[in-house]
Protein backbone atom coordinates (compact mmCIF):
# COMPACT_ATOMS: atom_id res chain seq x y z
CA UNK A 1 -66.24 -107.94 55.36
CA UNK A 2 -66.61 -106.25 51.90
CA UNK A 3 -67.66 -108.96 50.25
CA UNK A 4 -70.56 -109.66 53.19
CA UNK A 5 -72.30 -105.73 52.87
CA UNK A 6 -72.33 -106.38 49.11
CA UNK A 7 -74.71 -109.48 50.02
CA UNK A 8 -76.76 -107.14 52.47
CA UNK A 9 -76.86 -104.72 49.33
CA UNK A 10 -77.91 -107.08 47.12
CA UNK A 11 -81.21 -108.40 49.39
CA UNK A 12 -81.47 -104.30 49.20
CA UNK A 13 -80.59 -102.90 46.20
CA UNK A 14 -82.98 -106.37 44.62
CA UNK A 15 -80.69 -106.11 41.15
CA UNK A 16 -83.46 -104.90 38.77
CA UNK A 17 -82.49 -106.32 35.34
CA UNK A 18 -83.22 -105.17 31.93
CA UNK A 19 -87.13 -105.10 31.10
CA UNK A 20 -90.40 -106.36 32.35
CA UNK A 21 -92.65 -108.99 30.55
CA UNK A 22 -94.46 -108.56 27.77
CA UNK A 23 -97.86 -108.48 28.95
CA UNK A 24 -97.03 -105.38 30.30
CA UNK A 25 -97.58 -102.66 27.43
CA UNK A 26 -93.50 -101.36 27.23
CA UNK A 27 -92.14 -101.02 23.61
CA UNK A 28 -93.02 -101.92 20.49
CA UNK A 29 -91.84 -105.68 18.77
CA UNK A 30 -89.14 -103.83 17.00
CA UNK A 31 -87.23 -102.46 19.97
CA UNK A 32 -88.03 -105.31 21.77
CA UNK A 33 -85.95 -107.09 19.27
CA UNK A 34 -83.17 -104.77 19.37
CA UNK A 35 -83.10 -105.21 23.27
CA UNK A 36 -82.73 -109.01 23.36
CA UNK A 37 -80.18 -108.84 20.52
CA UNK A 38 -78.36 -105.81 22.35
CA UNK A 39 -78.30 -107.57 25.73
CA UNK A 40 -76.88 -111.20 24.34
CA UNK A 41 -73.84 -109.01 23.01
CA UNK A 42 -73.40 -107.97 26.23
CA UNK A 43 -72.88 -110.87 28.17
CA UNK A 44 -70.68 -112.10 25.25
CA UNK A 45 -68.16 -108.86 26.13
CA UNK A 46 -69.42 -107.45 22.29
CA UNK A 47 -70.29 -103.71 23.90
CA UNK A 48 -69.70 -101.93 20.53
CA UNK A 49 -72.20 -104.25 19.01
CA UNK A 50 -74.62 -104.04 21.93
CA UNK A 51 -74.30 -99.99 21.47
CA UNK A 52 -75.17 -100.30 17.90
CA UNK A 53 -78.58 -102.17 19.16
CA UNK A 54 -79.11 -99.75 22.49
CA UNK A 55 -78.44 -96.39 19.96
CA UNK A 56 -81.46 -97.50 17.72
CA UNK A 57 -83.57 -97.75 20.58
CA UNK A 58 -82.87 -94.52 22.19
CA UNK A 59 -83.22 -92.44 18.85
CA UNK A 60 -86.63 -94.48 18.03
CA UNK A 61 -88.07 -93.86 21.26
CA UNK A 62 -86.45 -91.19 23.33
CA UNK A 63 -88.99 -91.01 26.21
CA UNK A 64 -88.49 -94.63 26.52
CA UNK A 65 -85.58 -95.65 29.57
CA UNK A 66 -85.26 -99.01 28.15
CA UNK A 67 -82.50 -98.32 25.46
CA UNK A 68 -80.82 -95.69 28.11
CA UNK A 69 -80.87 -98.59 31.12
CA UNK A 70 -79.47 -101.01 28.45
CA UNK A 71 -76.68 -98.75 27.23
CA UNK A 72 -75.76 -98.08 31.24
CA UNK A 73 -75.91 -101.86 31.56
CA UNK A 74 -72.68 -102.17 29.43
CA UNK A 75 -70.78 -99.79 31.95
CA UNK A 76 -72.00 -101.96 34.69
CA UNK A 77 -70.02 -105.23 32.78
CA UNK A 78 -67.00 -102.56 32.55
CA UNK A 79 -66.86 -102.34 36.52
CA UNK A 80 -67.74 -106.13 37.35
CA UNK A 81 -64.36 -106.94 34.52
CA UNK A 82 -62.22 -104.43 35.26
CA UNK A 83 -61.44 -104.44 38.76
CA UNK A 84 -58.84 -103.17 39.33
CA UNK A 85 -59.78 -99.76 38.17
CA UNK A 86 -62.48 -96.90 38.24
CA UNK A 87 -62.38 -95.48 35.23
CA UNK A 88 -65.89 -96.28 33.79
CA UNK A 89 -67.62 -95.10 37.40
CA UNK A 90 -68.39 -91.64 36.47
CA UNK A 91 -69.91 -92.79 32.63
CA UNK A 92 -71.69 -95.71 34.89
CA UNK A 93 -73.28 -93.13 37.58
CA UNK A 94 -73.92 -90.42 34.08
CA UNK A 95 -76.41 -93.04 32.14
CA UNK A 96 -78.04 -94.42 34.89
CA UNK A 97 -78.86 -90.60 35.94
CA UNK A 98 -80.39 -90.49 32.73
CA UNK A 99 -82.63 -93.74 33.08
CA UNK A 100 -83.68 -92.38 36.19
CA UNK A 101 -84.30 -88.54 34.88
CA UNK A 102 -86.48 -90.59 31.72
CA UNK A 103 -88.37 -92.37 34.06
CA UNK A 104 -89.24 -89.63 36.64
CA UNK A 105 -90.71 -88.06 33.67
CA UNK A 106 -93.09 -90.99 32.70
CA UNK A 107 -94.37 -90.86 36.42
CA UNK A 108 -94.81 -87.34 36.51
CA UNK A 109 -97.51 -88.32 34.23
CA UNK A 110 -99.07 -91.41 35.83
CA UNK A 111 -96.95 -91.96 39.22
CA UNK A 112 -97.94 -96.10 38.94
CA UNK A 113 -96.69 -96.08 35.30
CA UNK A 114 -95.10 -99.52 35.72
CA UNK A 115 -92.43 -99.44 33.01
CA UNK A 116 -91.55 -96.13 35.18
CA UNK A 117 -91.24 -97.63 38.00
CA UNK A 118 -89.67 -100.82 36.78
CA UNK A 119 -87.06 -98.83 35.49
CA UNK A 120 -86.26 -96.48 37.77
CA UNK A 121 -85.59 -98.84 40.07
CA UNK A 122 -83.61 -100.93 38.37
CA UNK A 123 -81.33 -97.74 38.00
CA UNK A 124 -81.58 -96.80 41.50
CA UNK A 125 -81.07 -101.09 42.51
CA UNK A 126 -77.52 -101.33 40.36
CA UNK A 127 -76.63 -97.44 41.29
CA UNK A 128 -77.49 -99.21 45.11
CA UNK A 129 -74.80 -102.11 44.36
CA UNK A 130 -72.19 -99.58 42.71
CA UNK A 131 -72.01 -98.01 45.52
CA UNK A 132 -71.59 -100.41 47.69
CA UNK A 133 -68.90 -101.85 45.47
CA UNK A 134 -67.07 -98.54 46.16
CA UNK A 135 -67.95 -98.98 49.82
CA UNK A 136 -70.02 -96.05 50.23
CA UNK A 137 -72.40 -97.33 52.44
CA UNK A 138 -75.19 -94.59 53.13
CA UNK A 139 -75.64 -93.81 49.52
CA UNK A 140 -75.78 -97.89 49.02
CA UNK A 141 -78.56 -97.88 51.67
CA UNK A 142 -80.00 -94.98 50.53
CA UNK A 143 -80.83 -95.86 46.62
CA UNK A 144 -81.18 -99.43 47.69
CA UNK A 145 -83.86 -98.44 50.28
CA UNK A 146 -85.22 -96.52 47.07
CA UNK A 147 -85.11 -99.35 45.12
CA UNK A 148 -86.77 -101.96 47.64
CA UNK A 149 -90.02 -99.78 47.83
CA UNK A 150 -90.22 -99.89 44.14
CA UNK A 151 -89.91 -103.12 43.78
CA UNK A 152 -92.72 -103.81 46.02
CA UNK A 153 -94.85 -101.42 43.98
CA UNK A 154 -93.97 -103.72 40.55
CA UNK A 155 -94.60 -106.46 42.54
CA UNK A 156 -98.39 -105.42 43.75
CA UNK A 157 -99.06 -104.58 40.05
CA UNK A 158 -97.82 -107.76 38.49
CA UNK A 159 -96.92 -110.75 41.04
CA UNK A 160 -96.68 -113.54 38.76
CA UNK A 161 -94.37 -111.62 36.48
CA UNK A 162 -90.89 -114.43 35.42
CA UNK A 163 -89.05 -110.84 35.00
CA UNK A 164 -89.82 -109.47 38.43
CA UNK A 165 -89.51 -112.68 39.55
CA UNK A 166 -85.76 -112.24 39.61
CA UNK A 167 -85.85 -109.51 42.37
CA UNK A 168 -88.50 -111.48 44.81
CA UNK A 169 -86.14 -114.46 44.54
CA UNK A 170 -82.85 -112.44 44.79
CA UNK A 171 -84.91 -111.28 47.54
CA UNK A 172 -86.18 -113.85 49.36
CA UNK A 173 -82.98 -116.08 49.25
CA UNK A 174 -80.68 -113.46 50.58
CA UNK A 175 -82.53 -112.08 53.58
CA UNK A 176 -82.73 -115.43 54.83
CA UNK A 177 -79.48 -116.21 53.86
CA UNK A 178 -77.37 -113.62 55.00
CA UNK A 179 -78.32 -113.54 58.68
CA UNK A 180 -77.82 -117.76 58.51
CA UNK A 181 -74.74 -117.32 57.19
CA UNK A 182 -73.37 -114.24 59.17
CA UNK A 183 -75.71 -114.10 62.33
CA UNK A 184 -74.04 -111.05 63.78
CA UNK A 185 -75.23 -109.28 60.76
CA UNK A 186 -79.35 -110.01 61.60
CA UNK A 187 -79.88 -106.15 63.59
CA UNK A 188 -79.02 -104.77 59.96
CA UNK A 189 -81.59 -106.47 58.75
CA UNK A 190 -84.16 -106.25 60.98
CA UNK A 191 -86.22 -103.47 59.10
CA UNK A 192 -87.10 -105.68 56.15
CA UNK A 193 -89.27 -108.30 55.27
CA UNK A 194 -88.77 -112.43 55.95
CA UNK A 195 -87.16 -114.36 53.45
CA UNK A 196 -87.42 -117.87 52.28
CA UNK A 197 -84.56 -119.65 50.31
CA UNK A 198 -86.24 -122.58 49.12
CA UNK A 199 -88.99 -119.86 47.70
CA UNK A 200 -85.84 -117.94 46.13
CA UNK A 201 -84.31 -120.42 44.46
CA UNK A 202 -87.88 -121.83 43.06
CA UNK A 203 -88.62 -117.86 41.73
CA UNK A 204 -84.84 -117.91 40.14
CA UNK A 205 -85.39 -121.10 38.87
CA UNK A 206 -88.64 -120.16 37.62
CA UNK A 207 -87.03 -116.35 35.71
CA UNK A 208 -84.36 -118.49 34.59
CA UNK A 209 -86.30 -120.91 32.50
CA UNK A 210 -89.61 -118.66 31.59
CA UNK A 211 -88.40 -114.68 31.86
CA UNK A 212 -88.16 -113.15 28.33
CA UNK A 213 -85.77 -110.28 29.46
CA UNK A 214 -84.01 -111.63 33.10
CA UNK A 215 -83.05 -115.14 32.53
CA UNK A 216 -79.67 -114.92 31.90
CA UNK A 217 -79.17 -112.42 34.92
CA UNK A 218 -81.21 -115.20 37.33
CA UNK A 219 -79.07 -117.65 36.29
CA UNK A 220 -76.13 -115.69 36.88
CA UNK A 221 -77.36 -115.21 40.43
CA UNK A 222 -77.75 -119.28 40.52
CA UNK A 223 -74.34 -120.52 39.92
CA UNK A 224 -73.27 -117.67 42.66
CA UNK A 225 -76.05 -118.97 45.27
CA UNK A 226 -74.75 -123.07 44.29
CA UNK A 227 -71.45 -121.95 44.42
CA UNK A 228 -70.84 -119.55 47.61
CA UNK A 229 -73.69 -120.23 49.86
CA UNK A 230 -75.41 -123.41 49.06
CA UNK A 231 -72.22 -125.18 47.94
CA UNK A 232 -73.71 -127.47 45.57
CA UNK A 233 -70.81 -127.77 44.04
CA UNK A 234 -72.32 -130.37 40.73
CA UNK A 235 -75.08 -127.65 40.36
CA UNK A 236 -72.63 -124.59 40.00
CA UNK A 237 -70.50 -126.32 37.66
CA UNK A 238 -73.35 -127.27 35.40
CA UNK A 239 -74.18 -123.18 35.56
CA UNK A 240 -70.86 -122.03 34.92
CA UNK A 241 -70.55 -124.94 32.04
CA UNK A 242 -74.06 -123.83 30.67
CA UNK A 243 -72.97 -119.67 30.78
CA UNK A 244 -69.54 -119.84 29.59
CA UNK A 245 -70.47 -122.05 26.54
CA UNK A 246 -73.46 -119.64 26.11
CA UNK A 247 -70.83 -116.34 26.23
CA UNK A 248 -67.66 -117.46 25.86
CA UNK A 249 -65.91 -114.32 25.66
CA UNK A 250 -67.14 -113.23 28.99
CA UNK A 251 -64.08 -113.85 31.66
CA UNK A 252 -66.74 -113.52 33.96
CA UNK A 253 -67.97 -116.81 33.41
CA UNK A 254 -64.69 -118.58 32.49
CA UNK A 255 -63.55 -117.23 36.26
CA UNK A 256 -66.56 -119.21 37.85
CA UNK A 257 -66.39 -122.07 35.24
CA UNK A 258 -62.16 -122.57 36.62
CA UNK A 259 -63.49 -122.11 40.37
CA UNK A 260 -66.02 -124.98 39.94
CA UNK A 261 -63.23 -127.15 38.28
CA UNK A 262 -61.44 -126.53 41.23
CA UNK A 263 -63.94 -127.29 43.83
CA UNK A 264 -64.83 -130.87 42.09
CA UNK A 265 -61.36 -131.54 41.68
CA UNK A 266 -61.18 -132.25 38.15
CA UNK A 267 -57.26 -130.68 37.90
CA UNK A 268 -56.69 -131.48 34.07
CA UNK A 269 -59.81 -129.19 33.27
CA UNK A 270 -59.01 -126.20 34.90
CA UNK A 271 -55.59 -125.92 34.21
CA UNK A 272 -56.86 -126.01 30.82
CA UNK A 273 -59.76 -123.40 31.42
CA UNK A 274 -57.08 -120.78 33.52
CA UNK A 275 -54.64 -121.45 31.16
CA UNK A 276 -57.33 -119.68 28.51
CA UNK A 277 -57.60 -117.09 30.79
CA UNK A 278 -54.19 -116.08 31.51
CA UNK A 279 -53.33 -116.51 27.70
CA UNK A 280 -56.72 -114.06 27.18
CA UNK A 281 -54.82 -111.56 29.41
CA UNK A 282 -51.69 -111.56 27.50
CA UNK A 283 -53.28 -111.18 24.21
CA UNK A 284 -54.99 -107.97 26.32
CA UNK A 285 -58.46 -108.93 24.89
CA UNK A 286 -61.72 -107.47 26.46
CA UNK A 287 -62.29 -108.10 30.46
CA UNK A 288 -59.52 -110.16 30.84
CA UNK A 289 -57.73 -107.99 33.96
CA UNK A 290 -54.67 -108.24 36.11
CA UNK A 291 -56.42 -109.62 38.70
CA UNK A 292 -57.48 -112.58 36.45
CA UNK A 293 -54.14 -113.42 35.19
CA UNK A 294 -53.11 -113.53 39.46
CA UNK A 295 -55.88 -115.88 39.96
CA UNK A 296 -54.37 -118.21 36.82
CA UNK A 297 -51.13 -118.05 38.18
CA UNK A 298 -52.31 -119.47 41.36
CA UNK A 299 -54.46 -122.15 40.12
CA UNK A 300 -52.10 -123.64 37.01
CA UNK A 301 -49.38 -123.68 40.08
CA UNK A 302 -51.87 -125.78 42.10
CA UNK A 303 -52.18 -128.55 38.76
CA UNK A 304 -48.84 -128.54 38.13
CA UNK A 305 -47.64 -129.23 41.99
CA UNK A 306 -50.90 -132.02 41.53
CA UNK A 307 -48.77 -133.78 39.10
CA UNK A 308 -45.79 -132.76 40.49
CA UNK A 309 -43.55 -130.73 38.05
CA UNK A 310 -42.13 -128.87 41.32
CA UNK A 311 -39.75 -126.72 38.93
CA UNK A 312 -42.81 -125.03 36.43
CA UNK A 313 -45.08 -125.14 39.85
CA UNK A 314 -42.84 -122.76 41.43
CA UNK A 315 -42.90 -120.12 38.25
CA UNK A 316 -45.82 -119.96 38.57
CA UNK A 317 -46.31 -119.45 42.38
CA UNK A 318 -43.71 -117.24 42.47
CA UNK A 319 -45.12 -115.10 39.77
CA UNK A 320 -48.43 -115.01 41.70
CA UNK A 321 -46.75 -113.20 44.62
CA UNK A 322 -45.24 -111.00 42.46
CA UNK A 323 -48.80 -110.13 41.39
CA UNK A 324 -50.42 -109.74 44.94
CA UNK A 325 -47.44 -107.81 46.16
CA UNK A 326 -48.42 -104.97 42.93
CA UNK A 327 -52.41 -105.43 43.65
CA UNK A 328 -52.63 -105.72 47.16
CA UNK A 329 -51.63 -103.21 50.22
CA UNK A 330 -52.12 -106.07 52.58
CA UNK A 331 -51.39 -110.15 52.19
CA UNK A 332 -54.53 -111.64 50.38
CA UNK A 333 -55.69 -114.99 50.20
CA UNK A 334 -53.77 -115.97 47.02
CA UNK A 335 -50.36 -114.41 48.41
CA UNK A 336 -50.49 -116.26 51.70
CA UNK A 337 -51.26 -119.55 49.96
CA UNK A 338 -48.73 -119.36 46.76
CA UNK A 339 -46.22 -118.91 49.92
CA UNK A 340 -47.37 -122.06 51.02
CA UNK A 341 -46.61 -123.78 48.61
CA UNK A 342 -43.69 -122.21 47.21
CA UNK A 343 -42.39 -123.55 51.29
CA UNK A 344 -43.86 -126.95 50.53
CA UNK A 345 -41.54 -127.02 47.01
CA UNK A 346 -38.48 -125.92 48.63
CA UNK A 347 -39.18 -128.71 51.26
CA UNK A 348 -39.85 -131.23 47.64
CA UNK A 349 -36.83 -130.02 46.33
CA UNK A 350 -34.42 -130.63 49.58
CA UNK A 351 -34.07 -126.78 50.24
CA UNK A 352 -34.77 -127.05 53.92
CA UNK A 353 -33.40 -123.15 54.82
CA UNK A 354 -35.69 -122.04 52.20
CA UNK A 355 -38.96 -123.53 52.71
CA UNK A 356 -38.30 -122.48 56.52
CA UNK A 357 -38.04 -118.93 55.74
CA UNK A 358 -41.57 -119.35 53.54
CA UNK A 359 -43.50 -121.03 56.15
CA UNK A 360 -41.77 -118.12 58.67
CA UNK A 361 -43.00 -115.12 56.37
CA UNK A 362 -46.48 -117.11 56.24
CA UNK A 363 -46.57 -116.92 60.32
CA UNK A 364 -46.07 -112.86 59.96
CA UNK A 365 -49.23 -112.56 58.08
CA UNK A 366 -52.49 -112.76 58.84
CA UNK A 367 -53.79 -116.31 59.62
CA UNK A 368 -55.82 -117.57 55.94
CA UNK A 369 -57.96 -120.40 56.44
CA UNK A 370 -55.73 -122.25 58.60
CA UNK A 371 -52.14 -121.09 56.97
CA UNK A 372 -50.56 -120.85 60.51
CA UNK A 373 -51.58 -124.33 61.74
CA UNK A 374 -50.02 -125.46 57.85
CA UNK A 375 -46.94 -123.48 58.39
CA UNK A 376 -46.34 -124.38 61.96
CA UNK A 377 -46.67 -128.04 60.96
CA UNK A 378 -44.37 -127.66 58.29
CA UNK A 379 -41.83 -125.82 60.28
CA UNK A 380 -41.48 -128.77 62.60
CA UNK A 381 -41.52 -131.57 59.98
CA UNK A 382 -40.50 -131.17 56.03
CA UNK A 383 -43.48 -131.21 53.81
């Protein structure tokens, strides 16, 4: 259910990214440099190097918020990596307070100032999806409301825009989307606008390829539309491919680049990409978290019982539960299934009392995309 009001928060909240286009007057060619440099370091995980970039903006032009939404920017990378703690939230909510205090001052002046606008609701669109991270849902609807109205100012001014073209197709794909998807959720939705995803994924398509500031973010938003609601599985591998050889020391990417190995099957490929990852977490380097390593565990178990070294296969799936039973109050997804097949093992290995008691503990937990029907079957006849 989480995961579903983060969707409804991003039709909302319309992600804002980085900077308009450059036939709007915003900042002169050398910040503009500094900005694209800045934000390539950090989708390659480099923040101290973006910082450098975002610092010389700021003390050039301090009535600018382009350098201040940047530098929040890297925060927002912190939360997405690390999740498995909140330690970066209040220096998060702190900068993008300033970006929005910077701009309010610009349209003080001139109250359709677009790079005010632009800005401040960018700030207000990623403060919208922070807080709906944290599951705080009437500040979520409150700045993404904000943000929403905004956007359809910036769009008025400049509706051919590749930049702002990443919030009308964000837009437009998830409001139709999300009710399609999840129709019980449609009365939450009924105050805004129509979408269209074929529209969406033309504007995305469109930021990706032409945007000078937002491609990278619209093709971010690509491989998740291929890969969660359009499954086009081919097309979200050729994303997460394209972004993780473009950044890759961003376990961001590498997580969606293994998923998409998964999906297509190819086994020898992303035991070799998780493999990377979980190694990445032991060598503790940036944005590799617990949460990543569980998630490696689970799927080098799954290409190892593929080629069927049982013995390794069961390390591995045993060390998964271990993982989920430290992260998780509750049974998740990966804990219910590594049980699974830790049962299915036993049953390999001629350890019938064992594998029973597996697929038993599986039928005390909450059913997981068909778990009980699996363990129910397997209870009656030996995997």
């Amino acid at each position: 259910m989480k995961r579903i009001i983060i969707y409804i928060m991003l039709i909302i909240s319309i992600a804002f990214t980085q900077h308009s286009n450059a036939q709007w007057p915003i900042i002169t060619t050398d910040a503009d440099s500094l900005i694209q440099l800045g934000a390539g370091y950090i989708y390659n995980v480099e923040f101290d190097k973006a910082r450098g970039y975002f610092s010389e903006v700021m003390n050039k032009y301090p009535e600018h918020p382009a350098g201040y939404f940047l530098d929040a920017m890297i925060e927002w990378w912190k939360i997405l990596l690390y999740r498995d703690t909140k330690e970066f939230d209040n220096e998060f909510l702190n900068k993008i307070e300033k970006v929005i205090e910077v701009s309010d001052a610009i349209l003080e002046q001139n109250e359709f100032d677009i790079k005010g606008l632009f800005f401040k609701g960018g700030a207000l669109g990623f403060r919208g999806r922070f807080w709906a991270l944290r599951e705080s849902w009437i500040r979520a609807a409150s700045d993404g409301h904000e943000a929403f109205n905004i956007l359809m100012e910036c769009w008025k001014t400049a509706p051919g825009n590749h930049d702002i073209m990443l919030g009308t197709g964000i837009y437009n794909y998830f409001a139709e989307a999300i009710p399609e998807k999840y129709p019980y959720l449609k009365p939450l939705l009924t105050f805004l606008p129509p979408g269209d995803k074929v529209m969406g994924i033309k504007q995305l398509q469109a930021c990706s390829r032409h945007a000078l500031y937002s491609g990278v973010e619209a093709e971010v938003v690509l491989m998740q539309v291929y890969y969660t609601f359009e499954k086009n599985n081919s097309k979200a591998m050729e994303m997460a491919e394209y972004l993780s050889g473009k950044y890759p020391r961003n376990p961001y990417f590498q997580r969606y680049l293994g998923r998409t190995y998964v999906i297509n099957g190819l086994a020898d490929e992303w035991e070799k990409v998780w493999r990377n990852i979980l190694n990445n977490y032991i060598a503790k380097e940036r944005g590799y978290d617990v949460m990543s390593a569980r998630e490696a565990l689970y799927y080098i178990g799954m290409a190892l019982m593929r080629r069927s070294d049982y013995d390794m296969a069961l390390k591995y799936f045993l060390k998964c539960d271990e993982a989920c039973r430290v992260l998780d109050d509750d049974p998740s997804g990966f804990q219910v299934q590594s049980n699974l097949y830790i049962g299915k093992i036993y049953d390999k290995k001629k350890k019938r009392d064992l594998a029973k008691k597996q697929y038993e503990k599986v039928l005390n937990w909450d059913d997981n995309g068909g778990s009980h029907s699996q363990a129910k079957r397997y209870l009656k006849n030996p995997y």
